[in-house]
Structure formats: structure tokens, C-alpha cells
Protein backbone atom coordinates (compact mmCIF):
# COMPACT_ATOMS: atom_id res chain seq x y z
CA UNK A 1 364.65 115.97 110.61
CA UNK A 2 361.70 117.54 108.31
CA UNK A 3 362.10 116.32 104.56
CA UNK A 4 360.62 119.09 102.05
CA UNK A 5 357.57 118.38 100.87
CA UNK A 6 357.09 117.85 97.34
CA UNK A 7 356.04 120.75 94.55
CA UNK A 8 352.33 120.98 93.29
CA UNK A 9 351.87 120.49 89.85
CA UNK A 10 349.60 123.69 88.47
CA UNK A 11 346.00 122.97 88.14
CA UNK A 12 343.80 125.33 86.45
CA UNK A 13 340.49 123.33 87.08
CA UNK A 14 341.42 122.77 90.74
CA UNK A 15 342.32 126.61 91.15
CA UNK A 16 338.86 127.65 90.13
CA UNK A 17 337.61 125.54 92.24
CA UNK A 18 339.26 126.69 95.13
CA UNK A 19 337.87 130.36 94.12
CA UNK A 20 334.95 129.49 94.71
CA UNK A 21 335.28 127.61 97.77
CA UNK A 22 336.62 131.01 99.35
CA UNK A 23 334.25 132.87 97.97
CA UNK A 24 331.75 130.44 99.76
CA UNK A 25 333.72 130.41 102.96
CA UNK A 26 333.67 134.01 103.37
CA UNK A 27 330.08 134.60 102.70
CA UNK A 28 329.41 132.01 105.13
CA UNK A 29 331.72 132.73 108.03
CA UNK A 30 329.70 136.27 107.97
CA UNK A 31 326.89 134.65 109.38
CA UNK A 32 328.96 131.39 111.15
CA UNK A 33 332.19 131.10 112.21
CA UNK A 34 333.86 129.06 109.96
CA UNK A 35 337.45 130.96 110.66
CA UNK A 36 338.41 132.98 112.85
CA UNK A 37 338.13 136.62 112.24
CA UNK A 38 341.35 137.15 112.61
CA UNK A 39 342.41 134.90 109.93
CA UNK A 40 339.51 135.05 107.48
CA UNK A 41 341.95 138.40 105.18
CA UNK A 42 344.30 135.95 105.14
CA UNK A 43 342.15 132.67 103.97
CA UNK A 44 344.39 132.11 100.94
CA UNK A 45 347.52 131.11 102.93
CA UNK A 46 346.54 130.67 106.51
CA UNK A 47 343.94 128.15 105.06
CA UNK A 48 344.21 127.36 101.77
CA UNK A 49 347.66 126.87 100.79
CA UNK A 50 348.05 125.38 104.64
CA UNK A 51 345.83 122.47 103.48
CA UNK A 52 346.83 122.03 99.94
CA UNK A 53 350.11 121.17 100.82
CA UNK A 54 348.59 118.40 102.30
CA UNK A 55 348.31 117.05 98.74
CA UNK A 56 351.18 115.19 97.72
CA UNK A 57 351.55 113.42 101.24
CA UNK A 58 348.25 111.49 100.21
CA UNK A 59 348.34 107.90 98.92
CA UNK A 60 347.74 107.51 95.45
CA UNK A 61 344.53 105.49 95.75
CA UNK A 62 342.23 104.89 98.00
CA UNK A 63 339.35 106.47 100.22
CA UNK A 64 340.16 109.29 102.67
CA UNK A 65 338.14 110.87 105.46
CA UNK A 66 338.47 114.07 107.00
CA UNK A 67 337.84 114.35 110.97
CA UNK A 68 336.57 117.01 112.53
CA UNK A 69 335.95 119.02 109.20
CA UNK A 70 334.51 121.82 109.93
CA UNK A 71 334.73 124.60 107.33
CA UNK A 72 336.50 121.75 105.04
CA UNK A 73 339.86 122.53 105.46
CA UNK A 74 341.61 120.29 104.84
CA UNK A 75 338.58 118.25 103.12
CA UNK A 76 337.02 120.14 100.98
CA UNK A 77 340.45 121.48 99.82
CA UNK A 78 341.55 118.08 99.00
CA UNK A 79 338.64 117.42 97.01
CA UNK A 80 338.90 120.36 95.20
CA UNK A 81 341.98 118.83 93.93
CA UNK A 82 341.14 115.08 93.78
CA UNK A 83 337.41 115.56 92.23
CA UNK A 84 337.46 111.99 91.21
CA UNK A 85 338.41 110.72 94.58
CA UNK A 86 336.19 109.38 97.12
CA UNK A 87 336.50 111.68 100.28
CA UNK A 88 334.57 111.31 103.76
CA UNK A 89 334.59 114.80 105.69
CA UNK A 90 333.45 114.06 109.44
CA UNK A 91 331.95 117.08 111.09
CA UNK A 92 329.10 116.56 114.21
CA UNK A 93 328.74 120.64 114.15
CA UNK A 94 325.20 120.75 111.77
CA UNK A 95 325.70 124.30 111.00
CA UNK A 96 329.33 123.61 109.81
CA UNK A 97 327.99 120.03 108.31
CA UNK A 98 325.52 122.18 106.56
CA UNK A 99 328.26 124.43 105.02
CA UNK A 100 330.44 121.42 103.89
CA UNK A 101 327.19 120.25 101.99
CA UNK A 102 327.03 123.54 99.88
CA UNK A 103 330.48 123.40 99.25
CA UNK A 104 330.46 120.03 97.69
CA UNK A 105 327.56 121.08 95.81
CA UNK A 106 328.93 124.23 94.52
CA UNK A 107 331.91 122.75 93.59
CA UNK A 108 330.37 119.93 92.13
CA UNK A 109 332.07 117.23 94.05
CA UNK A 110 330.13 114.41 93.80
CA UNK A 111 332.27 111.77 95.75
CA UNK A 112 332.56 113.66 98.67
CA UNK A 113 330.10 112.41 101.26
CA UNK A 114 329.34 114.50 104.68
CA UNK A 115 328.99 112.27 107.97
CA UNK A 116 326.84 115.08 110.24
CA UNK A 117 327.67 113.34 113.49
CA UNK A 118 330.83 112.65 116.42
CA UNK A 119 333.31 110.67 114.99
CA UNK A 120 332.90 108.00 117.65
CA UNK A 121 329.56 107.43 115.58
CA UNK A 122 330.77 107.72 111.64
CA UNK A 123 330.60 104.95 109.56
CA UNK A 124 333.51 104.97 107.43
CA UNK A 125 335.01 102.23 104.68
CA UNK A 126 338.53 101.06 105.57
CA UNK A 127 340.80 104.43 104.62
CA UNK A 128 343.40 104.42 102.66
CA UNK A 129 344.42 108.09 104.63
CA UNK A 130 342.92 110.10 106.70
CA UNK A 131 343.48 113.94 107.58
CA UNK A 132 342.89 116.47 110.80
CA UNK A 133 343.49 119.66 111.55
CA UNK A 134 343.78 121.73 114.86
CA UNK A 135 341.45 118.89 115.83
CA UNK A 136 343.14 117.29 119.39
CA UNK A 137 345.81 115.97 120.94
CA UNK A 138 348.07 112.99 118.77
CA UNK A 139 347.04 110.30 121.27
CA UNK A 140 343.22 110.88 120.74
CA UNK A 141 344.06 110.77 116.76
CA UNK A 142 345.92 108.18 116.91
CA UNK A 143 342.59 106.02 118.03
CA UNK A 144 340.88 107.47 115.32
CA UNK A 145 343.54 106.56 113.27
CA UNK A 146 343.66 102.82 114.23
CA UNK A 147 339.90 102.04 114.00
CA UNK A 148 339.28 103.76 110.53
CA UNK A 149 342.65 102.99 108.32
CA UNK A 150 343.00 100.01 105.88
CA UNK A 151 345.85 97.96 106.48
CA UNK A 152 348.88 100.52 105.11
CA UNK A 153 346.70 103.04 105.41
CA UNK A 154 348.65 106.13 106.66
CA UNK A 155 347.56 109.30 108.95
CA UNK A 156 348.40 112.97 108.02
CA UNK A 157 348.42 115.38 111.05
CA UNK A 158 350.02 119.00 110.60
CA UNK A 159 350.85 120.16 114.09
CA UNK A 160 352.42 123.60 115.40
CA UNK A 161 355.16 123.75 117.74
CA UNK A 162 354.15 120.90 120.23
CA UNK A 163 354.50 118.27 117.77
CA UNK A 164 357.95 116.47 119.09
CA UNK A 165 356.45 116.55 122.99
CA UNK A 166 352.44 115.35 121.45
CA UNK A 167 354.64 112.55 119.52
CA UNK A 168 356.51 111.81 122.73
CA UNK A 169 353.52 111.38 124.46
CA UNK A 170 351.57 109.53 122.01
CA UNK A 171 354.79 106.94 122.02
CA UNK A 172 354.53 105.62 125.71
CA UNK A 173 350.29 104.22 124.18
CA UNK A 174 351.44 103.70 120.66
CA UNK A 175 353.68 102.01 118.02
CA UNK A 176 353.82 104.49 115.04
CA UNK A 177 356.47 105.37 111.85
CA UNK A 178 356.97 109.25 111.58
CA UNK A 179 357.83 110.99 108.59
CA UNK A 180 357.95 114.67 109.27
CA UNK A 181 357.40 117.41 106.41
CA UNK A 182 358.14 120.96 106.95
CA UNK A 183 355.04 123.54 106.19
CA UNK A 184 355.33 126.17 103.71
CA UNK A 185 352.90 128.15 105.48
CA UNK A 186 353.85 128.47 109.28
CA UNK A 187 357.94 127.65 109.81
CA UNK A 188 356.48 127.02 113.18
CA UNK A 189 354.62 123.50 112.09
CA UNK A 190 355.53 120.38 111.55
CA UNK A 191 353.39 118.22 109.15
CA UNK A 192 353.43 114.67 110.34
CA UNK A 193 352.93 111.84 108.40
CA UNK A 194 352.10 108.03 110.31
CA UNK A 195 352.45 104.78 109.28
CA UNK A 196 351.89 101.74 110.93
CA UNK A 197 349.74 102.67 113.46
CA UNK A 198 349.04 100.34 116.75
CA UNK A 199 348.73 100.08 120.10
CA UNK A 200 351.37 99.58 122.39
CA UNK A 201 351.49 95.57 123.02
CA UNK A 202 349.34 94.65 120.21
């Protein structure tokens, strides 16, 4: 069963923010691709909005690192929102890693700190969440997941329409709780939310 996930409280400050993070995005994916061409006329909702919702899923407190960040999404989104929060975006691409840089510097996010390198490398603080998007497989995250999260820490994955078979897979390695969220953007996805996280026998 998906639950519904929660409302967003308006934001003025956090909407021009996100202006200008498109804006960015845009200008940038004409030179590198950031997005696909295909979605980049519909950045507000096939990006945007798809990683804003991510939002109230977060914990409260607490560092959070996103893998495999690419154009930022959802990192630099969640930043955008959280300006005050400390926020790791993992991205070994140094074109894209270059792009997340400007990003946090037009948008003045001074907490958020760029790790230019494979996430087998980062060095990361014990998180408190962490985030990924069309990044791999749920078994492969869920390693990620284990060496990188504080005790409680919890895992936020939105998947499309292979989530129930990735989970069922990632269940014969791993011990995992799963809340599920439905997307307001695709009716397709499935926004998964992990708790818990360890290996099988441990």
C-alpha cells in the first residue's frame, strides 16, 4: 500500500531559489547534458516538483548526502529548501561536479559541500538520510545505504515501475523496513522510504 505523502508548506524564499536553479540548469544543459532533451521543457515537473516531494520524507535533523548527483536533483533541490541544512551531493562526473558547484554558489548555499569523486571513495559524516535518483539497482543502494547512515538513519529511493520486483530482490541480501509513498509526478513511481537497513545475517 502507498501512503500519500504529506503537503508542502509554501515557501517564497525557497521558490526563488528554485528559479534560479532552472534557470542555471537550462543554460547549462545547452552546453552539457544535465537532462535529457527530451525532458529539459518540462524541468518544472519532470524534475523539480519530482524531487521536492522528496521533502517532507526527510528527517528533521541531521546531515544528508546525495549519491550520484548529477545535475542536483534531488540535492540541490533539497537544499534549496533546507538552506540551513548540511547537505553532501556525491557526483564523480567533474563536468556535472562542476555544475553542482555553481549552483550552490548561485544559490548561496553555503552548507552544501560537493564530493567530485565515485562514491566508493566519498568521505561522508554518519547521515541522518540519504537520497538517489535513477541512480542503480536497490541492492547496490542498499550498500551505500548501510556504510554511510547513522544509526536510524533512513534511505529515500523514488523508483518507477520495478520497485516491488528491485525490493524483492534486494530482500533475499537484506533486512530493510519499507514505507512506500505515492509520487505526485509519475502515477507510475513508487517513492520508497528504508529504515533499518542491514545485511542479511548480521
Amino acid at each position: 500500500m502507498k501512503h500519500p505523502l504529506p503537503a508542502l508548506a509554501p515557501d517564497p524564499e525557497r521558490d526563488t531559489r528554485l528559479t534560479a536553479y532552472r534557470d542555471l540548469l537550462l543554460r547549462w544543459n545547452a552546453t552539457i547534458n544535465l537532462v535529457s532533451a527530451g525532458t529539459a521543457a518540462e524541468i518544472e515537473r519532470r524534475h523539480i516538483a519530482d524531487s521536492l516531494q522528496l521533502l517532507p520524507l526527510l528527517p528533521a535533523e541531521g546531515p544528508v548526502a546525495d549519491l550520484g548527483s548529477g545535475a542536483g536533483l534531488p540535492g540541490i533541490v533539497l537544499a534549496a529548501a533546507l538552506p540551513d541544512r548540511e547537505i553532501h551531493l556525491v557526483e564523480s562526473d567533474k563536468r556535472k561536479a562542476a555544475f553542482l558547484i555553481e549552483a550552490a554558489g548561485t544559490l548561496r548555499l553555503v552548507r552544501v559541500k560537493i564530493h567530485a569523486t565515485r562514491i566508493e571513495q566519498a568521505v561522508l559524516p554518519p547521515l541522518a538520510a540519504i537520497t538517489a535518483r535513477a541512480l542503480a539497482p536497490l541492492t547496490a543502494l542498499l550498500s551505500h545505504a548501510a556504510k554511510f547512515l547513522a544509526p536510524g538513519g533512513i534511505a529515500i529511493f523514488p523508483k518507477g515501475r520495478s520497485a516491488e520486483q528491485e525490493l524483492t530482490s534486494a530482500a533475499a541480501d537484506w533486512h530493510f523496513t519499507t514505507e512506500r509513498f505515492a509520487s505526485r509526478t509519475d502515477p507510475e513511481a513508487t517513492i520508497l522510504r528504508l529504515s533499518e537497513i542491514r545485511r542479511a545475517g548480521h
